[in-house]
Protein backbone atom coordinates (compact mmCIF):
# COMPACT_ATOMS: atom_id res chain seq x y z
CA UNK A 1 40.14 -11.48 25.23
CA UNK A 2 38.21 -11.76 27.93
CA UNK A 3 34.64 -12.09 28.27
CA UNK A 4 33.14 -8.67 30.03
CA UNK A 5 29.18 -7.66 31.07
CA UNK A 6 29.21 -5.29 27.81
CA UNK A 7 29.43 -8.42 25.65
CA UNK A 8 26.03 -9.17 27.04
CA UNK A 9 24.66 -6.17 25.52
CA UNK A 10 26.03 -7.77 21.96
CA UNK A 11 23.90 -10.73 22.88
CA UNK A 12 20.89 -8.33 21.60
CA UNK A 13 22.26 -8.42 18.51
CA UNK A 14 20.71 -11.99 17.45
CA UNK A 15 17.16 -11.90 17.78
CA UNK A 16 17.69 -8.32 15.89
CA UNK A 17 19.39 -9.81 13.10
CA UNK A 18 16.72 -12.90 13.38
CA UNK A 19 13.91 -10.43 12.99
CA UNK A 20 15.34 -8.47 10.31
CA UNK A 21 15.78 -11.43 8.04
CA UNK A 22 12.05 -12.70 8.86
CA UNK A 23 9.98 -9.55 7.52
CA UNK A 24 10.15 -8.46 4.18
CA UNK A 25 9.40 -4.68 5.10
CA UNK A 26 11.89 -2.19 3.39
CA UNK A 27 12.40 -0.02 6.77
CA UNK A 28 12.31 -2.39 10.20
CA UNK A 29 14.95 -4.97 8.64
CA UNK A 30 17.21 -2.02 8.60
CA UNK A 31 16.39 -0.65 12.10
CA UNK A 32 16.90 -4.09 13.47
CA UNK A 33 20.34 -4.26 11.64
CA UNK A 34 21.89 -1.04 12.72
CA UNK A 35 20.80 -1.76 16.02
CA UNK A 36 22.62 -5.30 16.23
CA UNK A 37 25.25 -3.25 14.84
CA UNK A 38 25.29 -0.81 17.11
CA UNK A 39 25.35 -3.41 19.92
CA UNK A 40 28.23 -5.68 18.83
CA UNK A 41 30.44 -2.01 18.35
CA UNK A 42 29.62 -1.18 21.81
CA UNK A 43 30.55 -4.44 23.09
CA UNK A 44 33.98 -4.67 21.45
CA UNK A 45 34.61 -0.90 22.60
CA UNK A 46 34.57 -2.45 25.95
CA UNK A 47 37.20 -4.34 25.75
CA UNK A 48 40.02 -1.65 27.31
CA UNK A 49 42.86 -4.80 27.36
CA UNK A 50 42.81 -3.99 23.23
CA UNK A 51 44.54 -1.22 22.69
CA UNK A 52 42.57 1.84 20.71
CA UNK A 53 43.91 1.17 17.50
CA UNK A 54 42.82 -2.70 17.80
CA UNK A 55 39.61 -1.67 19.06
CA UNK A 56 39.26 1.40 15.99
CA UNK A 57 39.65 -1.28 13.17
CA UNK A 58 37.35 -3.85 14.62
CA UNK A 59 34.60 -1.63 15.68
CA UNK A 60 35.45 -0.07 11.95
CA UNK A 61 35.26 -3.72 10.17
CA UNK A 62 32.26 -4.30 12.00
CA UNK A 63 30.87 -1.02 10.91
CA UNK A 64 31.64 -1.34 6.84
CA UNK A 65 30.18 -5.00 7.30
CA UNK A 66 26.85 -3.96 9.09
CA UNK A 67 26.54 -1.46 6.21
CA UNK A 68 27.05 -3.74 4.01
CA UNK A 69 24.24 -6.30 5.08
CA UNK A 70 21.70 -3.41 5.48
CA UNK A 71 22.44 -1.82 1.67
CA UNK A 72 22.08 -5.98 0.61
CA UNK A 73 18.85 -6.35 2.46
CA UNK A 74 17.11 -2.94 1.83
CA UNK A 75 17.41 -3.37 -1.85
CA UNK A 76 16.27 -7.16 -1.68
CA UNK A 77 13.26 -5.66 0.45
CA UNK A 78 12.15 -2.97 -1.56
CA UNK A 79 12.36 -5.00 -5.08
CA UNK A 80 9.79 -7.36 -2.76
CA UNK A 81 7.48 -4.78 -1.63
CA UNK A 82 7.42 -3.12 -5.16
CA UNK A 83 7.03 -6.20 -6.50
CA UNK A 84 4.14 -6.94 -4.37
CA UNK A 85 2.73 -3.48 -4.55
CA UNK A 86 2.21 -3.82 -8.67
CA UNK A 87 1.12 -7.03 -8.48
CA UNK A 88 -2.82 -7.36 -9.69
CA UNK A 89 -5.49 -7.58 -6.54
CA UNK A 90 -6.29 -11.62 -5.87
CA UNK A 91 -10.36 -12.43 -4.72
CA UNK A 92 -10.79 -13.45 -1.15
CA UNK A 93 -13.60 -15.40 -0.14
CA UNK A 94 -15.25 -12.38 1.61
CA UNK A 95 -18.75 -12.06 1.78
CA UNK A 96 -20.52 -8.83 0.22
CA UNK A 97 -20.68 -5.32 2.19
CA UNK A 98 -24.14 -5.34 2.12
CA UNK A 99 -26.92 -7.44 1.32
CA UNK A 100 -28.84 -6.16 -2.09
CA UNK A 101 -31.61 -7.31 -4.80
CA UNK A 102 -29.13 -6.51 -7.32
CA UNK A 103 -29.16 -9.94 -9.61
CA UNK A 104 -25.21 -10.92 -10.22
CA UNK A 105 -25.15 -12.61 -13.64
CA UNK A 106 -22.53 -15.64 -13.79
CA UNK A 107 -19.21 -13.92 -14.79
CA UNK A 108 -20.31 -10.70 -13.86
CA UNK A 109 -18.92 -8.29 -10.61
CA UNK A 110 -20.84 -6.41 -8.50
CA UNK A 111 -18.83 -2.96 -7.70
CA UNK A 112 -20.06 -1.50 -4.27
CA UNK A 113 -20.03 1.86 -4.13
CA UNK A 114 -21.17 2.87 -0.87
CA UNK A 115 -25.21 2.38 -0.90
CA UNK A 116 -24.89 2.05 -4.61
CA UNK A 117 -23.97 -1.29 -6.50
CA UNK A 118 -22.96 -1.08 -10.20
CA UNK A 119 -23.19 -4.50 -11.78
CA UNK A 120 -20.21 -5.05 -14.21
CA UNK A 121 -20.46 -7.33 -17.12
CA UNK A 122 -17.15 -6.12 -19.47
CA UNK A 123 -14.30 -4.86 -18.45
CA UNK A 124 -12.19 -2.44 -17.90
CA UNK A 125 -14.76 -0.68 -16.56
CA UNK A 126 -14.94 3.69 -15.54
CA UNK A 127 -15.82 4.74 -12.04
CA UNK A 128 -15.06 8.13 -12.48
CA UNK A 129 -15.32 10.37 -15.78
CA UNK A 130 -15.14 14.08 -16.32
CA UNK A 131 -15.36 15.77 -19.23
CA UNK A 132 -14.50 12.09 -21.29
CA UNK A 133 -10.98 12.17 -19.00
CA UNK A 134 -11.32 8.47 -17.18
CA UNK A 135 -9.98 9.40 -13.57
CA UNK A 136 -10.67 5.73 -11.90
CA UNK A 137 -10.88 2.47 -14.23
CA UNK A 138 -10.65 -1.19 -12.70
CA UNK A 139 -9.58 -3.20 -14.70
CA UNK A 140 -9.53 -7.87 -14.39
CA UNK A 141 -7.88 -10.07 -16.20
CA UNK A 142 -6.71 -14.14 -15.45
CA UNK A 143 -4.08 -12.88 -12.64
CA UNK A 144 -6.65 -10.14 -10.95
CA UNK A 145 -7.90 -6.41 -10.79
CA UNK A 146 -5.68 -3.32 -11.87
CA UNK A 147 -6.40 -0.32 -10.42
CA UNK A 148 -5.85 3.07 -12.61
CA UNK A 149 -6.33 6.03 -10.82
CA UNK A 150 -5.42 10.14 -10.64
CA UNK A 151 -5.49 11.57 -6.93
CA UNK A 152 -5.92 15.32 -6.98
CA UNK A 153 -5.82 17.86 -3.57
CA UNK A 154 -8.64 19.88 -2.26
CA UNK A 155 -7.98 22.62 -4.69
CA UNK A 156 -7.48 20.49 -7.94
CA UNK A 157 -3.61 19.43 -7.87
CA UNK A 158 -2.59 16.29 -8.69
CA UNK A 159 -0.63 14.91 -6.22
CA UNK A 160 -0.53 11.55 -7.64
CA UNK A 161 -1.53 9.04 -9.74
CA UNK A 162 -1.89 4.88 -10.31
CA UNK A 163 -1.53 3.13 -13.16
CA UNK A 164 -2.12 -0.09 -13.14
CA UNK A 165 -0.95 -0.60 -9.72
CA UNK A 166 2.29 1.06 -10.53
CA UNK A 167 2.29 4.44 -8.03
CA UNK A 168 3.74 7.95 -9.17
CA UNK A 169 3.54 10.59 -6.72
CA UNK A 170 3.63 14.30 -8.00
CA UNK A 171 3.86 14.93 -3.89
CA UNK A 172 6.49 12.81 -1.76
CA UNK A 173 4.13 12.55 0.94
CA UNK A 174 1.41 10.52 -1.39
CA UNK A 175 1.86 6.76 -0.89
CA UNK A 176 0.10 3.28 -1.46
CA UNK A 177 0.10 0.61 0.76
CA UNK A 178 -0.98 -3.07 -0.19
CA UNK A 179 -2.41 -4.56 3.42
CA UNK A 180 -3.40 -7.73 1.75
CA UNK A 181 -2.88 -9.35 -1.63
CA UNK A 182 -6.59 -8.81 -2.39
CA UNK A 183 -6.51 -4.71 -0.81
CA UNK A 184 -5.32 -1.70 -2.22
CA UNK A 185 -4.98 1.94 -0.69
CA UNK A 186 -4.26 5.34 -2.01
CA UNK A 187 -3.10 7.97 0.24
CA UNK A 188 -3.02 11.94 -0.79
CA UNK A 189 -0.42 14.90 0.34
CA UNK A 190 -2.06 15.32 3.38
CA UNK A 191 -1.93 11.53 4.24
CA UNK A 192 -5.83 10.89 3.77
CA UNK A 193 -6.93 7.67 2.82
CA UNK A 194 -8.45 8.80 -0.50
CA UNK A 195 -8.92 5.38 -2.08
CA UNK A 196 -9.69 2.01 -0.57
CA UNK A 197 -9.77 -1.63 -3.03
CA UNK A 198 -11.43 -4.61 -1.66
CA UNK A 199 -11.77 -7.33 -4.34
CA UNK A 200 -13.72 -9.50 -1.54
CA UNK A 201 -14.71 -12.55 -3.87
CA UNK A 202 -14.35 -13.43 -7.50
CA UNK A 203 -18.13 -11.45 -7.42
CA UNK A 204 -17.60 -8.44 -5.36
CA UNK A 205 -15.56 -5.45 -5.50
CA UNK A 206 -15.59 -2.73 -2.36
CA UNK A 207 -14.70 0.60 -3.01
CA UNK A 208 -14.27 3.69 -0.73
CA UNK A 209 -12.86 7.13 -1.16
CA UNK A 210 -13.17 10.27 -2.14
CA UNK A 211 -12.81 10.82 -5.82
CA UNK A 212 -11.40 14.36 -6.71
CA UNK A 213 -11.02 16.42 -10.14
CA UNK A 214 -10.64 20.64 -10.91
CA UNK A 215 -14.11 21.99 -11.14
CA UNK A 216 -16.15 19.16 -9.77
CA UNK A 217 -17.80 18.34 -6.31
CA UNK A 218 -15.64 15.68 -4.53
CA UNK A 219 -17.60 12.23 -4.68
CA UNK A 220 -17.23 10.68 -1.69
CA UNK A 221 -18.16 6.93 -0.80
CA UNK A 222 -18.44 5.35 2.52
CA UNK A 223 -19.01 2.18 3.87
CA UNK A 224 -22.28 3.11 3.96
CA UNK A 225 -23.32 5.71 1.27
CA UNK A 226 -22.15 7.58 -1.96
CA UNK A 227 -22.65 11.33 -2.05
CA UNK A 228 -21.37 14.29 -3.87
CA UNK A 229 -22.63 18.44 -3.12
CA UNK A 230 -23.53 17.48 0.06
CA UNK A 231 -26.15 14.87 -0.83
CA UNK A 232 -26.13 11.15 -0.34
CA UNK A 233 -27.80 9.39 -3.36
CA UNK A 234 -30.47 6.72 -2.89
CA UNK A 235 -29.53 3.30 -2.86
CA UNK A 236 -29.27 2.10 -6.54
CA UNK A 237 -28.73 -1.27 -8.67
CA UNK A 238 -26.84 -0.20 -11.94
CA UNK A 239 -26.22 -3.12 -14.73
CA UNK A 240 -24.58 -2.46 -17.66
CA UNK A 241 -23.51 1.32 -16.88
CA UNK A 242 -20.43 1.77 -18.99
CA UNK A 243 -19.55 5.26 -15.99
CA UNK A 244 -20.41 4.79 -12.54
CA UNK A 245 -20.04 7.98 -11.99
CA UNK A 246 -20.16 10.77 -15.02
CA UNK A 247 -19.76 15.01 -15.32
């Protein structure tokens, strides 16, 4: 078999596969893998000195094994990202959002909210409560912060809901993402970052979002203030608040 220009499109094929066995994302691997499969079936389809038959069963072998690989890879990939997704929020050595007069006790966290900081000396600890029903918690222990968590629509469906870093969406389009070992996000049906984690240093916890229940003015909290009804609250220094935020 002789060596033709189309077998220089199968050439592709290796820094595909190279990539796809370098990232530990559940989609790309497989993108990069049906490509280099893809390329090495056009390449032997080529060959016109095989006969069709010859060239049917190899492009057909190469096929079932590509398929093969990719089922292998996506399911070693996903257990990874789910894995990693689950796994508790590590501290960074980030410095605070903002600078405050709020004293930090040893052992204790300072939860920024916004222009608000809520100094936390137990945990787990309630950011959002309505009617006694805990809608956020955070939670630390010796591995790291656990995130629990009910995300609701504009008009009071739940669309999802976190529990203890393991995601359940009522709504396929909710998701999480984990951009860092120490960061956690929360995305609704609409694909609106509704909650953003930051556990910056063993000290300091960042939190933004909007925090949504049935009957109850959103709360939302930027980078640079916490408001609810359409007003921003003052800045504040809360220790030993058992609800950050209670209706």
């Amino acid at each position: 078999m002789r060596f033709k220009q189309s077998d220089a499109v199968a050439l592709i094929a290796v820094p595909l596969v190279v990539v796809a066995f370098s990232v530990t994302s559940a989609i790309l691997p497989i993108i990069c893998l049906c490509l280099a499969g893809a390329a090495i079936v056009y390449a032997i389809a080529g060959h016109h000195e095989l006969s069709w038959q010859q060239r049917a069963a190899v492009c057909g072998l190469a096929a079932v094994l590509d398929l093969a690989v990719v089922s292998y890879v996506y399911k070693v990939n996903l257990a990874a990202e789910l894995k990693q997704q689950v796994a508790p929020l590590l501290a960074t050595a980030l410095p605070p959002p903002v600078s405050s007069n709020c004293p930090i006790p040893k052992g204790a966290v300072a939860l920024y909210l916004g222009n608000t900081v809520s100094v936390i000396t137990a945990f787990p600890h309630v950011v959002f409560r309505v009617h006694g029903d805990d809608v956020f918690v955070i939670e630390r222990n010796s591995s790291g912060v656990l995130v629990s968590f009910r995300v609701f629509d504009d008009v009071g469906k739940a669309v999802a809901r976190l529990e203890r870093n393991t995601f359940e969406a009522m709504n396929s389009a909710s998701h999480v993402e984990r951009p860092s070992a120490s960061n956690l996000t929360v995305y609704d049906d609409r694909n609106t970052k509704v909650l953003d984690v930051q556990f910056l240093n063993p000290q300091a916890i960042k939190i933004t979002g909007i925090l949504r229940y049935p009957g109850v003015d959103p709360i939302v909290i930027s980078e640079k203030y916490l408001g609810t009804g359409g007003a921003i609250s003052p800045p504040a220094c809360r220790s030993g608040a058992d609800v950050d935020c209670l209706f």
